[in-house]
PDB file of N, CA and C in Angstrom:
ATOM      1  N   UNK A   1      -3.568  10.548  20.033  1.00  0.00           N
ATOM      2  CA  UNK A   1      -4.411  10.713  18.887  1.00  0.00           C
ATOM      3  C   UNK A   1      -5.788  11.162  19.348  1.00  0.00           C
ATOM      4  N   UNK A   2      -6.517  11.817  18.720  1.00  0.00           N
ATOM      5  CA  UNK A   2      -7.999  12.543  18.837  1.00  0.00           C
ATOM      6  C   UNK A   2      -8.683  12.089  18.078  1.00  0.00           C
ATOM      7  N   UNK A   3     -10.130  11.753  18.022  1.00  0.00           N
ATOM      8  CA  UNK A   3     -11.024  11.456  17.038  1.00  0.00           C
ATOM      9  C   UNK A   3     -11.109  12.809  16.079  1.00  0.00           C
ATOM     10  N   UNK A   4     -11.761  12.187  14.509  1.00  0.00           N
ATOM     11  CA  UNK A   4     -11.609  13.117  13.956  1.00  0.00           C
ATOM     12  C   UNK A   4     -13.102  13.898  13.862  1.00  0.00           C
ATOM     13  N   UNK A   5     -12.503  15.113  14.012  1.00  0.00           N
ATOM     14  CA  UNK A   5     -13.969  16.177  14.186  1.00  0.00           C
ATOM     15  C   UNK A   5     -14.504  16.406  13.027  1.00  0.00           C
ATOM     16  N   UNK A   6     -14.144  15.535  11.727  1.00  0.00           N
ATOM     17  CA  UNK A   6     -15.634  15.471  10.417  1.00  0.00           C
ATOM     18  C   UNK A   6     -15.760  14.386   9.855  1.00  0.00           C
ATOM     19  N   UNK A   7     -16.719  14.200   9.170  1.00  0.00           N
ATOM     20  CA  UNK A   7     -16.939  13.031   8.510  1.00  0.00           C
ATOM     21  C   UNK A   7     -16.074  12.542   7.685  1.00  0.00           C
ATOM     22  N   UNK A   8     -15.506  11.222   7.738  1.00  0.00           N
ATOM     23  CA  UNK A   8     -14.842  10.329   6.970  1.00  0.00           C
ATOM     24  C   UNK A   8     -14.758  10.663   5.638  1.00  0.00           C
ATOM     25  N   UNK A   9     -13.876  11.314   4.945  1.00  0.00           N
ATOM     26  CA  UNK A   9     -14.242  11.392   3.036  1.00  0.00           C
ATOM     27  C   UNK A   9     -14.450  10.067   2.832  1.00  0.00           C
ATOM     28  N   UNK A  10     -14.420   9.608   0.973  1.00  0.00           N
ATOM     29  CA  UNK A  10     -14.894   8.544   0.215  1.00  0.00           C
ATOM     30  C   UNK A  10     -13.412   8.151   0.158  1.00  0.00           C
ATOM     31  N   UNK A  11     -13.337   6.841   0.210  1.00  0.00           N
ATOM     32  CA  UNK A  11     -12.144   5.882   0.153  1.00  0.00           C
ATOM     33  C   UNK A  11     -11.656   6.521  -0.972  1.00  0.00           C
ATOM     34  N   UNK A  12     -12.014   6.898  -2.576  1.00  0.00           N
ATOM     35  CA  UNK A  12     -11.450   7.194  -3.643  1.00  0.00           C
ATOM     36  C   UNK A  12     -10.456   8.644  -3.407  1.00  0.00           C
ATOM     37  N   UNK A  13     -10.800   9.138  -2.232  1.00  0.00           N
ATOM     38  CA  UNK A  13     -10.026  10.322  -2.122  1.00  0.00           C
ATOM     39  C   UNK A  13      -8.463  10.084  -1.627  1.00  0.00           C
ATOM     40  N   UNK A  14      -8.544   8.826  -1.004  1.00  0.00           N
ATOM     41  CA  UNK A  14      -6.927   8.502  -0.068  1.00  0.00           C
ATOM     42  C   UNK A  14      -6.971   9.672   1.144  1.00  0.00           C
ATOM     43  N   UNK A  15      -5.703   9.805   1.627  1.00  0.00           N
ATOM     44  CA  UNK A  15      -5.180  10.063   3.405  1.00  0.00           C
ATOM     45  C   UNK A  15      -5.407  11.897   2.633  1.00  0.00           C
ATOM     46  N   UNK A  16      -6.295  12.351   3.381  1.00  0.00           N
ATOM     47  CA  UNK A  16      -6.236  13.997   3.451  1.00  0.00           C
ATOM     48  C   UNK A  16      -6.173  14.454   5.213  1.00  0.00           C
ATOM     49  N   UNK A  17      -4.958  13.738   5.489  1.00  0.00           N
ATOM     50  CA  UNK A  17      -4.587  14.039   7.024  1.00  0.00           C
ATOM     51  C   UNK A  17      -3.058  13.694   7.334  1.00  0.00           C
ATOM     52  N   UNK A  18      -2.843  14.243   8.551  1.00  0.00           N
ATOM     53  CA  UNK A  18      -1.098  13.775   8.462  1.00  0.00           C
ATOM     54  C   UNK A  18      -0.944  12.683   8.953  1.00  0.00           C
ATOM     55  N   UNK A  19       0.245  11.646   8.478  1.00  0.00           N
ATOM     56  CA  UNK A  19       0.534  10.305   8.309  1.00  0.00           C
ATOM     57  C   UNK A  19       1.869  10.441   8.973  1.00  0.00           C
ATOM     58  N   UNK A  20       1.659   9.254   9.779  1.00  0.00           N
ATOM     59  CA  UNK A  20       3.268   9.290  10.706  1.00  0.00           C
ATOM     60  C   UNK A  20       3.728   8.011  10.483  1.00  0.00           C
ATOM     61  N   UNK A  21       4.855   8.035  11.009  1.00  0.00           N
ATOM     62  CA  UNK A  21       4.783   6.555  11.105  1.00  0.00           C
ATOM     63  C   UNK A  21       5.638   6.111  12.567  1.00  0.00           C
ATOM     64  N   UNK A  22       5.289   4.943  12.751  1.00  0.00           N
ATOM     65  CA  UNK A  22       6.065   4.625  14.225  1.00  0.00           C
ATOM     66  C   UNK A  22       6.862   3.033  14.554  1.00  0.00           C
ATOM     67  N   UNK A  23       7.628   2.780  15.159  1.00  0.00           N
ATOM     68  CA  UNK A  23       8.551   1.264  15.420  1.00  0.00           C
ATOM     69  C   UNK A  23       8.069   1.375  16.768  1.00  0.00           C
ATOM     70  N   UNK A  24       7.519  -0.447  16.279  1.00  0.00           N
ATOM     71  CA  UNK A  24       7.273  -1.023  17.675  1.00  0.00           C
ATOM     72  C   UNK A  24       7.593  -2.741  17.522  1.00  0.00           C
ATOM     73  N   UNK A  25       7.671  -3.349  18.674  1.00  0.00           N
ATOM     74  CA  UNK A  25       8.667  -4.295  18.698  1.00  0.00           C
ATOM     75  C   UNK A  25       7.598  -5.659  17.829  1.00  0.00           C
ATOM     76  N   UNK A  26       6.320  -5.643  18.128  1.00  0.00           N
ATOM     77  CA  UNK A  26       5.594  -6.565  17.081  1.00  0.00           C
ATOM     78  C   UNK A  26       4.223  -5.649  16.549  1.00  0.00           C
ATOM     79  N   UNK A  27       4.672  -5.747  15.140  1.00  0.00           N
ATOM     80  CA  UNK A  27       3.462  -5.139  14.095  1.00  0.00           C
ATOM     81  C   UNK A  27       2.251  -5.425  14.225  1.00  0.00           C
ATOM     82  N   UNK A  28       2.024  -6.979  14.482  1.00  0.00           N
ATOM     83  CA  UNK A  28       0.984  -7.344  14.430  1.00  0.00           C
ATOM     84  C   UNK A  28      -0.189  -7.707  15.653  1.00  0.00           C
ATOM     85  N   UNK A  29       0.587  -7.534  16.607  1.00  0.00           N
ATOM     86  CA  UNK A  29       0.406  -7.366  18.220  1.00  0.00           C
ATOM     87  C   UNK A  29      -0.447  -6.036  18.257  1.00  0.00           C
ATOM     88  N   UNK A  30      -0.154  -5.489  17.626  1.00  0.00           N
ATOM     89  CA  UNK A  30      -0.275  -3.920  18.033  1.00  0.00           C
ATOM     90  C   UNK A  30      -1.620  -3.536  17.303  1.00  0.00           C
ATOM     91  N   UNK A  31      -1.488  -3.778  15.691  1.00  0.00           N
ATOM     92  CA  UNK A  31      -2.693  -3.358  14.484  1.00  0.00           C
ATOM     93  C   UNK A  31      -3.787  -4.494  15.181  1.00  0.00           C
ATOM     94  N   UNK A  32      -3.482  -5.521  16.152  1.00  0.00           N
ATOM     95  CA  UNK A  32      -4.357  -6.307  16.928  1.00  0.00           C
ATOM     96  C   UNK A  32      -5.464  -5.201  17.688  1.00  0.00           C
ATOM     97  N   UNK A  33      -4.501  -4.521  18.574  1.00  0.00           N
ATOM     98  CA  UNK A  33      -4.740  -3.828  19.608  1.00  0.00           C
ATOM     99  C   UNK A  33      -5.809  -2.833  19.251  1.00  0.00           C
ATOM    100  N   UNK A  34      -4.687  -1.979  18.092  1.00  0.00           N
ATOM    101  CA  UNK A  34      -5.874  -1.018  17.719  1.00  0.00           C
ATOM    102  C   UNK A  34      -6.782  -1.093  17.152  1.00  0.00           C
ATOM    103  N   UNK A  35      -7.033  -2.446  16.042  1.00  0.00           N
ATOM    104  CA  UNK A  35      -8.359  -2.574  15.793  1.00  0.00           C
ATOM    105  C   UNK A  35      -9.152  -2.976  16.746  1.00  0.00           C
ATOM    106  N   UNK A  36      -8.932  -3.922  17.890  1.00  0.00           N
ATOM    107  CA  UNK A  36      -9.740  -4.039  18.985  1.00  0.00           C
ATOM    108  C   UNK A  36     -10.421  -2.259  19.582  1.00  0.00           C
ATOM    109  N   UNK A  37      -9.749  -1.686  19.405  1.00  0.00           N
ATOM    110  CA  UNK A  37     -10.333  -0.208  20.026  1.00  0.00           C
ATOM    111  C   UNK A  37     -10.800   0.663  19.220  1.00  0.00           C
ATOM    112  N   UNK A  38     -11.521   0.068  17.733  1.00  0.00           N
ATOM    113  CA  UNK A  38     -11.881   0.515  17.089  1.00  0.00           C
ATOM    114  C   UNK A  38     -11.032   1.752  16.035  1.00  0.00           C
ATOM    115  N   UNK A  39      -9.449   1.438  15.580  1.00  0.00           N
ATOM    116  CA  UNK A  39      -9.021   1.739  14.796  1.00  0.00           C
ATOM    117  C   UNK A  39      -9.262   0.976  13.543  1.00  0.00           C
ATOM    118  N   UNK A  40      -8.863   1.685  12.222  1.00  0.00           N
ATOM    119  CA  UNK A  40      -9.245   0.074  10.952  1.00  0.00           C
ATOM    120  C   UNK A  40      -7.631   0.555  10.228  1.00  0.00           C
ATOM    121  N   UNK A  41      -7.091  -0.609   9.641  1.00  0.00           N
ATOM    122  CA  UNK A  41      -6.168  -0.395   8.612  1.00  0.00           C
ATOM    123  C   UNK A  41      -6.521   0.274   7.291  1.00  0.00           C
ATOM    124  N   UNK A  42      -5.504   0.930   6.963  1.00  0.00           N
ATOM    125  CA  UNK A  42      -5.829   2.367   5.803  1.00  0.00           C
ATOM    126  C   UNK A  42      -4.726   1.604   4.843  1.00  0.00           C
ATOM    127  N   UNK A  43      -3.817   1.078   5.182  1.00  0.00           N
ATOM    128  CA  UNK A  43      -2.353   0.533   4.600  1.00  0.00           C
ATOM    129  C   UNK A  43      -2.332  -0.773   4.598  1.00  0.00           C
ATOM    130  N   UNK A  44      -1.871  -1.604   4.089  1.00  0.00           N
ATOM    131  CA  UNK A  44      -1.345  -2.933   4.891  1.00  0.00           C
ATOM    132  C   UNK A  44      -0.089  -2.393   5.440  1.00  0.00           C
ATOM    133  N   UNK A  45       0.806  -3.544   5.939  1.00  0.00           N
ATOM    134  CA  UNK A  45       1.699  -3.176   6.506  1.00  0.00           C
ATOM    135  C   UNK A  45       3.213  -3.202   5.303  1.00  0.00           C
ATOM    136  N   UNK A  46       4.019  -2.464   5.277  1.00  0.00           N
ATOM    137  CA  UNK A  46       5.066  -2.618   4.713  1.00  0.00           C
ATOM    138  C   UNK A  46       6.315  -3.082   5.381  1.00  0.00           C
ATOM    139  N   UNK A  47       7.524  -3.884   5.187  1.00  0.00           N
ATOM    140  CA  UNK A  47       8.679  -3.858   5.842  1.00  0.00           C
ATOM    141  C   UNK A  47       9.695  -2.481   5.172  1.00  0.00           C
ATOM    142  N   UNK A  48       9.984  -2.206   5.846  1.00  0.00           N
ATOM    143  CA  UNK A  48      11.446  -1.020   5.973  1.00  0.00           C
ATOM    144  C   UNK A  48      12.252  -1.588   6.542  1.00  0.00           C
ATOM    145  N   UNK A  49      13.586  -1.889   5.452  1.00  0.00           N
ATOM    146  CA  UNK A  49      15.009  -2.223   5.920  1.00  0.00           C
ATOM    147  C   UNK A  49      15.735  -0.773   6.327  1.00  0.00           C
ATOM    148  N   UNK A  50      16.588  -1.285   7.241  1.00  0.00           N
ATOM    149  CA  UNK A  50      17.440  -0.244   7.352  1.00  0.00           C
ATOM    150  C   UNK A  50      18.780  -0.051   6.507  1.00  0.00           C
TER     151      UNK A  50
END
């Protein structure tokens, strides 16, 4: 991932960027991690059954 090269829009706008998604073995281990490195949650988290 790259920082993004413009300013943040207004929360009222939602995601004007591409959205992935990824499996990892603990959810919350992880959204730990990256907010420690200065990521923020945009989502909460959802479960997906298979």
């Amino acid at each position: 991932m790259v920082k993004r090269p413009a300013k943040l829009p207004s929360p009222e706008f939602g995601t004007n960027a591409f959205v992935c998604s990824v499996q990892v073995q603990d959810c919350d281990q992880n959204n730990e991690r990256i907010q420690k490195n200065g990521g923020q949650v945009s989502v909460t988290k959802i479960c997906h059954s298979r």
